[in-house]
N, C-alpha and C. Protein backbone atom coordinates (compact mmCIF):
# COMPACT_ATOMS: atom_id res chain seq x y z
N UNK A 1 34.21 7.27 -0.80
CA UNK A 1 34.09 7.71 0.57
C UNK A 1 32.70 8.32 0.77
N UNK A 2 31.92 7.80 1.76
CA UNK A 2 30.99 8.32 1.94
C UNK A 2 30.54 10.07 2.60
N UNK A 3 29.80 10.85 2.57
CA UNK A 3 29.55 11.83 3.43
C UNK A 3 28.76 12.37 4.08
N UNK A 4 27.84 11.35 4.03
CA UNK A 4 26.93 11.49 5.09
C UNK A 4 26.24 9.92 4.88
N UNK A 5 25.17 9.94 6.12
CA UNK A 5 24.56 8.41 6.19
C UNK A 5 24.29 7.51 5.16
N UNK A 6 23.29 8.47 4.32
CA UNK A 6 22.21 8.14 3.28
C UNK A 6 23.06 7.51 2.10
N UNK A 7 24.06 8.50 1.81
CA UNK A 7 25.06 8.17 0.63
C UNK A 7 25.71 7.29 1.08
N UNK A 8 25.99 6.66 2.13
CA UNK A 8 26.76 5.23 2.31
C UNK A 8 25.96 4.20 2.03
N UNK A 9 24.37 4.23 2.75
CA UNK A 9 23.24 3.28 2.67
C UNK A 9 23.33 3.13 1.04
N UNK A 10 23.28 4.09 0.39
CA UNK A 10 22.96 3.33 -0.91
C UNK A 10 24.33 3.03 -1.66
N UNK A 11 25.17 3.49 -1.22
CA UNK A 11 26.43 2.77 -1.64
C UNK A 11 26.46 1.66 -1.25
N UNK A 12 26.16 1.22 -0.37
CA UNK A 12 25.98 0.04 -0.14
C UNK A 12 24.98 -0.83 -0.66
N UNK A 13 23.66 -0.60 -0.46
CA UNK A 13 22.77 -1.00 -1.35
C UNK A 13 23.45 -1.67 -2.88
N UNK A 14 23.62 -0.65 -3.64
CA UNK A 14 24.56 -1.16 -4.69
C UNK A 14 25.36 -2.46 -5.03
N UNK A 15 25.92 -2.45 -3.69
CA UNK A 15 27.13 -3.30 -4.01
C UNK A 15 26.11 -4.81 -3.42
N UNK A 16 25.31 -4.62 -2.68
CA UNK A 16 24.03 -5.78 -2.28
C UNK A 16 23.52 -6.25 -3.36
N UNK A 17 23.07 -5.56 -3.96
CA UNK A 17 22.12 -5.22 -5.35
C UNK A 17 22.48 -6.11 -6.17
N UNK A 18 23.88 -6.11 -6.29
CA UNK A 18 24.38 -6.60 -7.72
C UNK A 18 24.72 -8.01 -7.53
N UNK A 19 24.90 -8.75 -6.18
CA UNK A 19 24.97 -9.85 -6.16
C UNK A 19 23.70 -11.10 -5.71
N UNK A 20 22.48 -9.93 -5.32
CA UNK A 20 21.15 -11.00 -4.98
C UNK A 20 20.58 -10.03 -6.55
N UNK A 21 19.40 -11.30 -6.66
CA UNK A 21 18.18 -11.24 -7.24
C UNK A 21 17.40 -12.14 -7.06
N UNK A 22 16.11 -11.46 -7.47
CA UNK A 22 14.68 -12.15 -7.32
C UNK A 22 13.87 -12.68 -8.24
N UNK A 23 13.58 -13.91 -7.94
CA UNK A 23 13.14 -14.61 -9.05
C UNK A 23 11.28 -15.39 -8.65
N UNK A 24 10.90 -15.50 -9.51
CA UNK A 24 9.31 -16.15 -9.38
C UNK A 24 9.30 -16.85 -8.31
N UNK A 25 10.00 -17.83 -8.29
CA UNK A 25 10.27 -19.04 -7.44
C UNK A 25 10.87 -18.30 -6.04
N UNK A 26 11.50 -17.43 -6.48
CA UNK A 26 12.20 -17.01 -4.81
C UNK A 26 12.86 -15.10 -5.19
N UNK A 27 11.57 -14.77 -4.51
CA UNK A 27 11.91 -13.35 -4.56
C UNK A 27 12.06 -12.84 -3.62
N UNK A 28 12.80 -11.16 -3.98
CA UNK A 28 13.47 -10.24 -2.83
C UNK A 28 12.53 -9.74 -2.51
N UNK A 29 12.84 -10.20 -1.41
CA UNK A 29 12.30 -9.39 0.21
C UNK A 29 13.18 -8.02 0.21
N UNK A 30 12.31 -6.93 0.10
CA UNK A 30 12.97 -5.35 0.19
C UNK A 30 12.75 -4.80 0.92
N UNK A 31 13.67 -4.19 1.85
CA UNK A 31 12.89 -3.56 3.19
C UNK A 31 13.62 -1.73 2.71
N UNK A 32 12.63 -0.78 3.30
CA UNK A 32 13.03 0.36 3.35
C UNK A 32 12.48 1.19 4.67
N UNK A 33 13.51 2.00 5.49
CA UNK A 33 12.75 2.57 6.31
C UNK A 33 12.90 4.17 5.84
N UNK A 34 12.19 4.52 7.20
CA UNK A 34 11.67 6.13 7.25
C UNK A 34 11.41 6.48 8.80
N UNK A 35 11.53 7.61 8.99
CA UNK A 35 11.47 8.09 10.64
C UNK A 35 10.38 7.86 11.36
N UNK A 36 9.15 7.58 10.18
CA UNK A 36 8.08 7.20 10.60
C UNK A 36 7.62 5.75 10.47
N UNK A 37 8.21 5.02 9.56
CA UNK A 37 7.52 3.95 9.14
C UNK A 37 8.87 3.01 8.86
N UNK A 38 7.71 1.29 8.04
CA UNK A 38 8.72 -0.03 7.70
C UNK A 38 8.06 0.14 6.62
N UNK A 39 8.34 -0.32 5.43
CA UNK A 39 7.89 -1.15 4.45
C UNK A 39 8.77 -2.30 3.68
N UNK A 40 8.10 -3.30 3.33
CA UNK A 40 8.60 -4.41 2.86
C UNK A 40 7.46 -4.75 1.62
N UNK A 41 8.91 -5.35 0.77
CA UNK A 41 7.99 -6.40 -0.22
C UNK A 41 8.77 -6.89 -0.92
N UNK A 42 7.99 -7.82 -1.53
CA UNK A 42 8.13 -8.94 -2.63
C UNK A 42 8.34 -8.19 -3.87
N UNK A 43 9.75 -8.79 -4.59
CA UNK A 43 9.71 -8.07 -5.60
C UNK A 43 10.34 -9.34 -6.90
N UNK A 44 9.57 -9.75 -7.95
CA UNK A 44 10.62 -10.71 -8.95
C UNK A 44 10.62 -9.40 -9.96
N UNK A 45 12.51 -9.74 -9.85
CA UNK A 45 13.15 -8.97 -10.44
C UNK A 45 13.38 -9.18 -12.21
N UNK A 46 13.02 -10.46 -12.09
CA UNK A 46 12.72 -11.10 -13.70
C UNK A 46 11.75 -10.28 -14.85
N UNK A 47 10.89 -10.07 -13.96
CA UNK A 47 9.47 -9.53 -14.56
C UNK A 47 9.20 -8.15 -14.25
N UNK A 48 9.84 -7.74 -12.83
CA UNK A 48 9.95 -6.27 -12.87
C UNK A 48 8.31 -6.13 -11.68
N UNK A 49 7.99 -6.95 -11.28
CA UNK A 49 6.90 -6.79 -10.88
C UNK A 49 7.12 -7.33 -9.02
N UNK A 50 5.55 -6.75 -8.12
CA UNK A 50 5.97 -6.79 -7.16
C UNK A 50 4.52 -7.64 -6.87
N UNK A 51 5.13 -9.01 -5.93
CA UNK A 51 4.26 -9.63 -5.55
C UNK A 51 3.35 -9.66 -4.22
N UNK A 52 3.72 -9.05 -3.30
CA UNK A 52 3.21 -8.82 -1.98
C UNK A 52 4.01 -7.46 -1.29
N UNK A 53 3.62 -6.69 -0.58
CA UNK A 53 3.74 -5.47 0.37
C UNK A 53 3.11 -5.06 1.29
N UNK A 54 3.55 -5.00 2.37
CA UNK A 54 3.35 -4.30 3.44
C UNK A 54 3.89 -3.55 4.23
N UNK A 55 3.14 -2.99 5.17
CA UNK A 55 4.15 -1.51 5.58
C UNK A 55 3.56 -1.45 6.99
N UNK A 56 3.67 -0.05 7.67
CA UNK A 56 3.43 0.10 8.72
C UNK A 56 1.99 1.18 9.16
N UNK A 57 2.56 1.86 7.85
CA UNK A 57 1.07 2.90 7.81
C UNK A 57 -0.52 1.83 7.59
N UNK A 58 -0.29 0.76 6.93
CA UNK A 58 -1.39 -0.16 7.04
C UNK A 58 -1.92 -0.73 8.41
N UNK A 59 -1.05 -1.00 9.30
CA UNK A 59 -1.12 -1.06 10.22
C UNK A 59 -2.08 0.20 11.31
N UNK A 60 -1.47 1.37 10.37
CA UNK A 60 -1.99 2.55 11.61
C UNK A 60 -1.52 2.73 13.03
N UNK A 61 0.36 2.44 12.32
CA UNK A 61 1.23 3.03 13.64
C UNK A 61 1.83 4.30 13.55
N UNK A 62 1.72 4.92 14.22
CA UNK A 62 2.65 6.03 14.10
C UNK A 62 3.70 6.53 14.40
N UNK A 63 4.12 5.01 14.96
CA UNK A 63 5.38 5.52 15.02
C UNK A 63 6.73 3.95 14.53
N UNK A 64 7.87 4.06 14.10
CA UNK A 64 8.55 2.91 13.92
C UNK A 64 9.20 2.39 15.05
N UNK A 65 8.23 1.45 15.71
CA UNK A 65 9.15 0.44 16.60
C UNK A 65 9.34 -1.07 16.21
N UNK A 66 10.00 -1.61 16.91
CA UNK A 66 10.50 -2.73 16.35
C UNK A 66 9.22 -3.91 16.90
N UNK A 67 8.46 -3.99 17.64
CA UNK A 67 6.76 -4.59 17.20
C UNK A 67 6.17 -4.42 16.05
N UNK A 68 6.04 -2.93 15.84
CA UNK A 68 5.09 -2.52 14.32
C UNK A 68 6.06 -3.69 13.46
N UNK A 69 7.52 -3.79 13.44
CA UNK A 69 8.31 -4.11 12.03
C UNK A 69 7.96 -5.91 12.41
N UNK A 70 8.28 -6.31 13.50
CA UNK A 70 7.71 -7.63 13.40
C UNK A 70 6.27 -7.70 13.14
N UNK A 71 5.43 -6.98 13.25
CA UNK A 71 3.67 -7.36 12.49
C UNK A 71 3.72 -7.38 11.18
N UNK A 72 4.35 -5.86 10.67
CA UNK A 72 4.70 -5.62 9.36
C UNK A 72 5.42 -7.35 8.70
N UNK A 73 6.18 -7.54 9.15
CA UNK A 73 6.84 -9.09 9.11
C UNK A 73 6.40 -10.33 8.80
N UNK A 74 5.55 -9.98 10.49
CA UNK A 74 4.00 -11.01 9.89
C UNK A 74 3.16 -11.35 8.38
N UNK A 75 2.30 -9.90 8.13
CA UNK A 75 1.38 -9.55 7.69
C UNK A 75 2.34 -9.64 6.08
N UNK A 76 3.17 -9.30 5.80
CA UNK A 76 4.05 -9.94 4.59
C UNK A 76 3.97 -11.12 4.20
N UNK A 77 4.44 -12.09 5.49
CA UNK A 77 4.60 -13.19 5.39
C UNK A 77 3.37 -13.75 4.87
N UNK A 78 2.54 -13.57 5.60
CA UNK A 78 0.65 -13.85 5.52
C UNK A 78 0.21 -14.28 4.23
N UNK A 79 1.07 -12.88 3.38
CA UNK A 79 0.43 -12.09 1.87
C UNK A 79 0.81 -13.28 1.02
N UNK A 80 2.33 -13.50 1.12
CA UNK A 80 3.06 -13.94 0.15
C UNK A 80 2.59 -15.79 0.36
N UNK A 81 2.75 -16.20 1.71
CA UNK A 81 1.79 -17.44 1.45
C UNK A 81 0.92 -17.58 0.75
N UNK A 82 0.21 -17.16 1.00
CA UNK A 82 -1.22 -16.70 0.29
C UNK A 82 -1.03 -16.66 -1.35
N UNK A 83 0.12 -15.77 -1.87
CA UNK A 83 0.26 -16.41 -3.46
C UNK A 83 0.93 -17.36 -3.42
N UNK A 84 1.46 -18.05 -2.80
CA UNK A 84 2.09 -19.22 -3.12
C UNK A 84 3.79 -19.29 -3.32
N UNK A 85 4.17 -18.37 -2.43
CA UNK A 85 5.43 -18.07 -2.01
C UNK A 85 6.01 -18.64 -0.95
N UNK A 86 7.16 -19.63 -0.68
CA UNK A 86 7.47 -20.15 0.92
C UNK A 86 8.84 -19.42 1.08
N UNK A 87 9.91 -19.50 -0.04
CA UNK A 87 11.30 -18.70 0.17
C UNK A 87 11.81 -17.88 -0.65
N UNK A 88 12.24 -16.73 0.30
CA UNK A 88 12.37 -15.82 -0.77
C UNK A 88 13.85 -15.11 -0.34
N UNK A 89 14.47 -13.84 -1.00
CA UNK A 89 15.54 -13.86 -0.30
C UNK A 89 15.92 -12.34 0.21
N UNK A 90 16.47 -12.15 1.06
CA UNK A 90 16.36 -11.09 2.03
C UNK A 90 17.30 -9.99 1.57
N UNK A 91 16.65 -8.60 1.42
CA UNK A 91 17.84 -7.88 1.03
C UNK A 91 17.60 -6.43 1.87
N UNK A 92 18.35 -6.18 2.60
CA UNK A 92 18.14 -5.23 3.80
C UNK A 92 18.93 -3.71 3.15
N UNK A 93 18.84 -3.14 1.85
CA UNK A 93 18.87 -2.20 1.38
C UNK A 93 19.73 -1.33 2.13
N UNK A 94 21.23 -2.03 2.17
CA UNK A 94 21.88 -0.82 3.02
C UNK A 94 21.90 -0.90 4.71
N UNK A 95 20.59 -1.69 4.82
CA UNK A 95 20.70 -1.09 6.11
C UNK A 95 21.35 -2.17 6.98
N UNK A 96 21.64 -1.54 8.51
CA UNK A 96 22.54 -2.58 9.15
C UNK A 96 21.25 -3.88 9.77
N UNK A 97 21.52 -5.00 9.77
CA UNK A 97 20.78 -5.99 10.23
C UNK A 97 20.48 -5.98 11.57
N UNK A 98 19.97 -4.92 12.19
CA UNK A 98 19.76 -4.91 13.70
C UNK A 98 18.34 -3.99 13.72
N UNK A 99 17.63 -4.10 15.29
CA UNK A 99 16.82 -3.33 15.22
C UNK A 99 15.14 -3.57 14.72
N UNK A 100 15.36 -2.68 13.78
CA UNK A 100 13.60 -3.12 13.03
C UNK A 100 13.81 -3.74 12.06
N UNK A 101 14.79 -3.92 11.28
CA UNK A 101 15.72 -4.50 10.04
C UNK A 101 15.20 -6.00 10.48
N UNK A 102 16.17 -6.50 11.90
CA UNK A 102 15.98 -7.65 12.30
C UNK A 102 14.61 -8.02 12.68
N UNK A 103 13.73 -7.10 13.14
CA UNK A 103 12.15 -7.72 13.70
C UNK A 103 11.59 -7.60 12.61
N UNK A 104 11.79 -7.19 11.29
CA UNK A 104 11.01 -7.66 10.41
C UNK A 104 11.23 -9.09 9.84
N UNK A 105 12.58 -9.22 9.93
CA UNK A 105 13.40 -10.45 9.57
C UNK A 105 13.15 -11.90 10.12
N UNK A 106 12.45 -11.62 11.76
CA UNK A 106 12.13 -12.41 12.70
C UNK A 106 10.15 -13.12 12.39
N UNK A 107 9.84 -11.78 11.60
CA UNK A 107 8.36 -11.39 11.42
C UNK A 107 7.62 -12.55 10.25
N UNK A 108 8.80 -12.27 9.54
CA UNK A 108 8.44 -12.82 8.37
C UNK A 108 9.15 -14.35 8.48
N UNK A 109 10.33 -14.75 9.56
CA UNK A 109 10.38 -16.38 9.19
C UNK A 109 9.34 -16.65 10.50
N UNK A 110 8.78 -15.94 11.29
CA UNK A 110 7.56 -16.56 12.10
C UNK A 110 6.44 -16.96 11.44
N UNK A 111 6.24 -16.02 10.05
CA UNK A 111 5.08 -16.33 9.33
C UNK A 111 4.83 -17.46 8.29
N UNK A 112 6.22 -17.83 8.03
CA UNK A 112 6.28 -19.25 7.61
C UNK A 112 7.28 -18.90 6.48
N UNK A 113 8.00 -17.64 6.20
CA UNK A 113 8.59 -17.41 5.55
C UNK A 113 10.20 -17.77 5.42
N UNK A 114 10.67 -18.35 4.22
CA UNK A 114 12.48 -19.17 4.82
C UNK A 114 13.47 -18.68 3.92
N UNK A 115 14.38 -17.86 4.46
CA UNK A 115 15.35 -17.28 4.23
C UNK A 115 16.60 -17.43 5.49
């Protein structure tokens, strides 16, 4: 039973967790927010290593709206082309799929990204 927000998010997380992973060929997309900000990235879980990230403070927004999370989206997408990434797979850490969750989601298959 959860008791407050946070402790459900990652209870949940968890139970996400254990059924995706990320691999060379097709890695997790990780999104995390904050009152202020988005961040996302590339992560192969094989190797433990992270292949592309971006956020919102790069941007130089100050505040989290759901534009900043679709640029943020973008500018991911951009990165990970760029190494030679086309699909990767989406793991929204808990959080509910709406919102900035979704405009990053929108961000990154605009950028050529397929999930």
């Amino acid at each position: 039973m959860a008791f407050n927000k946070n402790s459900r998010r990652l209870r949940i997380k968890k139970s996400i967790r254990r059924k995706i992973n990320g691999t060379d060929s097709r890695p997790r997309l990780s999104v995390f927010k904050s009152n202020t900000g988005i961040y996302a990235q590339l992560v192969d879980d094989l190797k433990g290593h992270t292949l592309a990230q971006a956020s919102s403070k790069e941007l130089g927004a100050k505040n989290n709206t759901i534009s900043v999370s679709k640029e943020v989206g973008m500018k991911l997408a951009e990165r990970a082309v760029a190494n030679g990434v086309a699909s990767v797979v989406f793991d929204r850490s808990g959080y509910l799929y709406h919102g900035n969750v979704k405009a990053l989601a929108d961000g990154a298959r605009e950028g050529g990204l397929k999930f």
